[in-house]
Protein backbone atom coordinates (compact mmCIF):
# COMPACT_ATOMS: atom_id res chain seq x y z
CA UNK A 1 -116.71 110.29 84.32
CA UNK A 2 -113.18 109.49 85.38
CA UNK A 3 -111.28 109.36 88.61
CA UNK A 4 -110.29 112.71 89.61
CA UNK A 5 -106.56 112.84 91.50
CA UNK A 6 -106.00 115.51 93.85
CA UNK A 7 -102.62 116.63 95.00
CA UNK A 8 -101.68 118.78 97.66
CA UNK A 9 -98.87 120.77 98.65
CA UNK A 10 -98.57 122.82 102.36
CA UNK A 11 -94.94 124.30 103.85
CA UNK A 12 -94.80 124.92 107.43
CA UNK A 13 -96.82 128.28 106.89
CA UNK A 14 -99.64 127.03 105.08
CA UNK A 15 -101.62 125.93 101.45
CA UNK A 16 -98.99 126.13 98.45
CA UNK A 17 -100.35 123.90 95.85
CA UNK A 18 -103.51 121.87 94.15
CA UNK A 19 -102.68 119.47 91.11
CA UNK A 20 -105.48 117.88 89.09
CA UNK A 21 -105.17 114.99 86.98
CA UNK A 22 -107.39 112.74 86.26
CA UNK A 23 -107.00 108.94 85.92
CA UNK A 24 -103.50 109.56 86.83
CA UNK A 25 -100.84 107.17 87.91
CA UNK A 26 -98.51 109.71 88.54
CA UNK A 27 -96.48 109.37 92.22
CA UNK A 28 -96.84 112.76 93.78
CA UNK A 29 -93.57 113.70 94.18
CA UNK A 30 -93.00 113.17 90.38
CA UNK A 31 -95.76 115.91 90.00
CA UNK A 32 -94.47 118.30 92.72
CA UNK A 33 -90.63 118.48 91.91
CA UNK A 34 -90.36 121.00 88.91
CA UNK A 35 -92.77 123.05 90.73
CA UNK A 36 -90.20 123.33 93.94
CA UNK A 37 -86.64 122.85 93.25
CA UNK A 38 -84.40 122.68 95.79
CA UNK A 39 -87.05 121.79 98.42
CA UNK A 40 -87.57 118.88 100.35
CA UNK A 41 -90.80 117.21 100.02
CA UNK A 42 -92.49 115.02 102.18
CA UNK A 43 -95.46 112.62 101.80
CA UNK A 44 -97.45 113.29 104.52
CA UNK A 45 -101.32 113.52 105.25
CA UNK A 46 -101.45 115.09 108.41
CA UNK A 47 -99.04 117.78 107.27
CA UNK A 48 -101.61 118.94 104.62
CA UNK A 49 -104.61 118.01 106.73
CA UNK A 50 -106.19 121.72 106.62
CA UNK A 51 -105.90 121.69 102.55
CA UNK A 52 -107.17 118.33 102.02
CA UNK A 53 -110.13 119.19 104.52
CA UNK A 54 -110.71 122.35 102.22
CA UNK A 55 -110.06 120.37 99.12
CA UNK A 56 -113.03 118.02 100.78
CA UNK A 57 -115.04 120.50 101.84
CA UNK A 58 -115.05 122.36 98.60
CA UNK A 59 -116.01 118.99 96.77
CA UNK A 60 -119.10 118.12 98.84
CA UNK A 61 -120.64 121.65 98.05
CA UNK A 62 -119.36 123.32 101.18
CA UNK A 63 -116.76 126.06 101.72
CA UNK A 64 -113.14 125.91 102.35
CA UNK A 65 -112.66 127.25 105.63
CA UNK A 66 -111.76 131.00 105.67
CA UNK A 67 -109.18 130.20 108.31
CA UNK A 68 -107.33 128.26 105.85
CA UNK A 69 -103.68 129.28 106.25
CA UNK A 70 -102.24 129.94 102.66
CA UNK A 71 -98.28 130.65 101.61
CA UNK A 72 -99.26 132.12 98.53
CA UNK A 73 -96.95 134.42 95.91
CA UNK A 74 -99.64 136.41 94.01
CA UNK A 75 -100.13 139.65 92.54
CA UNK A 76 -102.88 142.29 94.24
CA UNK A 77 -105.06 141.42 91.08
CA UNK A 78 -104.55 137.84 91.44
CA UNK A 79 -105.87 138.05 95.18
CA UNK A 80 -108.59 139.93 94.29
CA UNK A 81 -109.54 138.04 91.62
CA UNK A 82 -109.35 135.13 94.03
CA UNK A 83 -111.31 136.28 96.48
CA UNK A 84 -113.87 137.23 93.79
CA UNK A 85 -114.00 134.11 92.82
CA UNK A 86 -114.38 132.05 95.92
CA UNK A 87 -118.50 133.77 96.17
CA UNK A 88 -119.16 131.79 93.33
CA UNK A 89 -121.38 129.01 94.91
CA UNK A 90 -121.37 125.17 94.26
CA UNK A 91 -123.14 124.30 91.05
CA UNK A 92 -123.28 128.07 89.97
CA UNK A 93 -121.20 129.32 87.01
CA UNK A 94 -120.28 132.44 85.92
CA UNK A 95 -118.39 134.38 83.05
CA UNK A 96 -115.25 135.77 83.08
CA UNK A 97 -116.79 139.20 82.06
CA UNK A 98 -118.81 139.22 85.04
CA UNK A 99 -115.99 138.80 87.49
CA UNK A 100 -114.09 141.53 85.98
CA UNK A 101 -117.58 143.37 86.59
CA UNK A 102 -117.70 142.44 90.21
CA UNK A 103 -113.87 143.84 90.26
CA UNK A 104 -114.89 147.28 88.55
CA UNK A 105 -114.17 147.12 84.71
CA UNK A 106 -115.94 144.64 82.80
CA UNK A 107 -113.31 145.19 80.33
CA UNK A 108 -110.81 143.12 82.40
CA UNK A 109 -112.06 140.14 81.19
CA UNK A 110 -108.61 138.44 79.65
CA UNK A 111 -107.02 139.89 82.40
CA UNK A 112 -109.43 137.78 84.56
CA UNK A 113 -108.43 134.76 83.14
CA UNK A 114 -105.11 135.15 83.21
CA UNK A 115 -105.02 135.39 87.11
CA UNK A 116 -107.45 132.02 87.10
CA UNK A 117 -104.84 130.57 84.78
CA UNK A 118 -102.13 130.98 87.78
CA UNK A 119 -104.70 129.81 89.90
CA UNK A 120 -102.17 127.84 92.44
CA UNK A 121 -104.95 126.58 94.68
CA UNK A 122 -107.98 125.39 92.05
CA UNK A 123 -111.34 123.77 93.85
CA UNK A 124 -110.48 125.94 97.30
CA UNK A 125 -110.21 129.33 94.52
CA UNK A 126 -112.98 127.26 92.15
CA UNK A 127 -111.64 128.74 88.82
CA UNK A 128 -113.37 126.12 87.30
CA UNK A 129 -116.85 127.59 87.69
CA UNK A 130 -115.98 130.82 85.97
CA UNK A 131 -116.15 130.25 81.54
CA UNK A 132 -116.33 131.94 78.61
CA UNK A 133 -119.14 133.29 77.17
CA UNK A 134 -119.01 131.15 74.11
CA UNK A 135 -118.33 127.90 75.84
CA UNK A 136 -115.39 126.22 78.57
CA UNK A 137 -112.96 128.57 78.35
CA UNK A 138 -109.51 127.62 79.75
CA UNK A 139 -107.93 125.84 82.85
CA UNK A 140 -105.04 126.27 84.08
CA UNK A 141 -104.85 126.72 79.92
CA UNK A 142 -106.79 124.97 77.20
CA UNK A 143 -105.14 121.61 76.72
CA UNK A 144 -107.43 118.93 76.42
CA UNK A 145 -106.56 117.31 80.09
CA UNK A 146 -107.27 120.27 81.63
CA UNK A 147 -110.24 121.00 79.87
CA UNK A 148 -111.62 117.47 80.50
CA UNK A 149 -110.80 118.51 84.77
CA UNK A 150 -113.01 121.75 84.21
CA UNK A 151 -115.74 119.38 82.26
CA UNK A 152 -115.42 116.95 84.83
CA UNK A 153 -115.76 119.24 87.84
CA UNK A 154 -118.74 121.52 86.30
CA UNK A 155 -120.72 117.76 85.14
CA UNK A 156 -120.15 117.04 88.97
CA UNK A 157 -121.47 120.03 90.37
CA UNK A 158 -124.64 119.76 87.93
CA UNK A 159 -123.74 122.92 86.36
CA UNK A 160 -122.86 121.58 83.28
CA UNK A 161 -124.70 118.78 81.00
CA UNK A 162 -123.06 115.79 80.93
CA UNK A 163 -121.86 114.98 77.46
């Protein structure tokens, strides 16, 4: 297993951004610029100390607080799907088929994973538990980097054989 990086974004009303990388040397800000133009951005751990303690949380095989303060832009079927998704517990998987079921309409199943594929806050929203029923599935798409993050963070939670 690698090194995973996690980068964190907050604005003064609350969680705006996870990045994943892993073995990555790149600076933060590098990372963070396309996906805010025109903002300022500032390295600062106490700023995003409730996101990073979620981020933690979520890692060790707890819960993100439910008090975390989000600045989010989603759709209602992104939220929902969300919010779906956050029951899943640590070390559990489950398909994307069965979410949609949880939601209503099993039949919502690309629809599913196209709201985990905008998933701006992965680990706290663990989009990473939920895979196809033929294998992975997709992260944040299906390149091989972030398919390697979804390995890597399924192998650590013991819910996936390490390879």
């Amino acid at each position: 297993m690698g090194r995973l990086s996690v980068s964190v974004a907050s604005s003064t009303l609350g969680a705006r951004r996870i990045e994943l990388s892993l073995d990555s040397q790149t600076p933060v800000l590098v990372s963070f610029r396309p996906l805010f133009p025109g903002s300022t951005l500032i390295v600062s751990r106490d700023w995003n100390e409730p996101l990073i303690a979620a981020v933690e949380a979520s890692l060790a095989g707890g819960s993100p607080s439910a008090s975390l303060q989000t600045d989010l832009t989603l759709s209602p079927f992104q939220d929902t799907v969300l919010r779906a998704i956050s029951r899943i517990p640590f070390g559990s998987t489950v398909s994307y088929s069965e979410v949609a079921a949880t939601l209503g309409n099993p039949s919502l199943a690309r629809a599913v994973g196209q709201a985990l594929k905008r998933n701006p806050l992965p680990i706290v929203f663990p989009c990473h538990r939920v895979l196809a029923v033929n294998g992975l599935g997709g992260f944040g798409g299906r390149s091989p980097a972030n398919l390697a993050i979804k390995r890597f963070l399924l192998e650590r939670e013991g819910s996936l054989e390490t390879s």
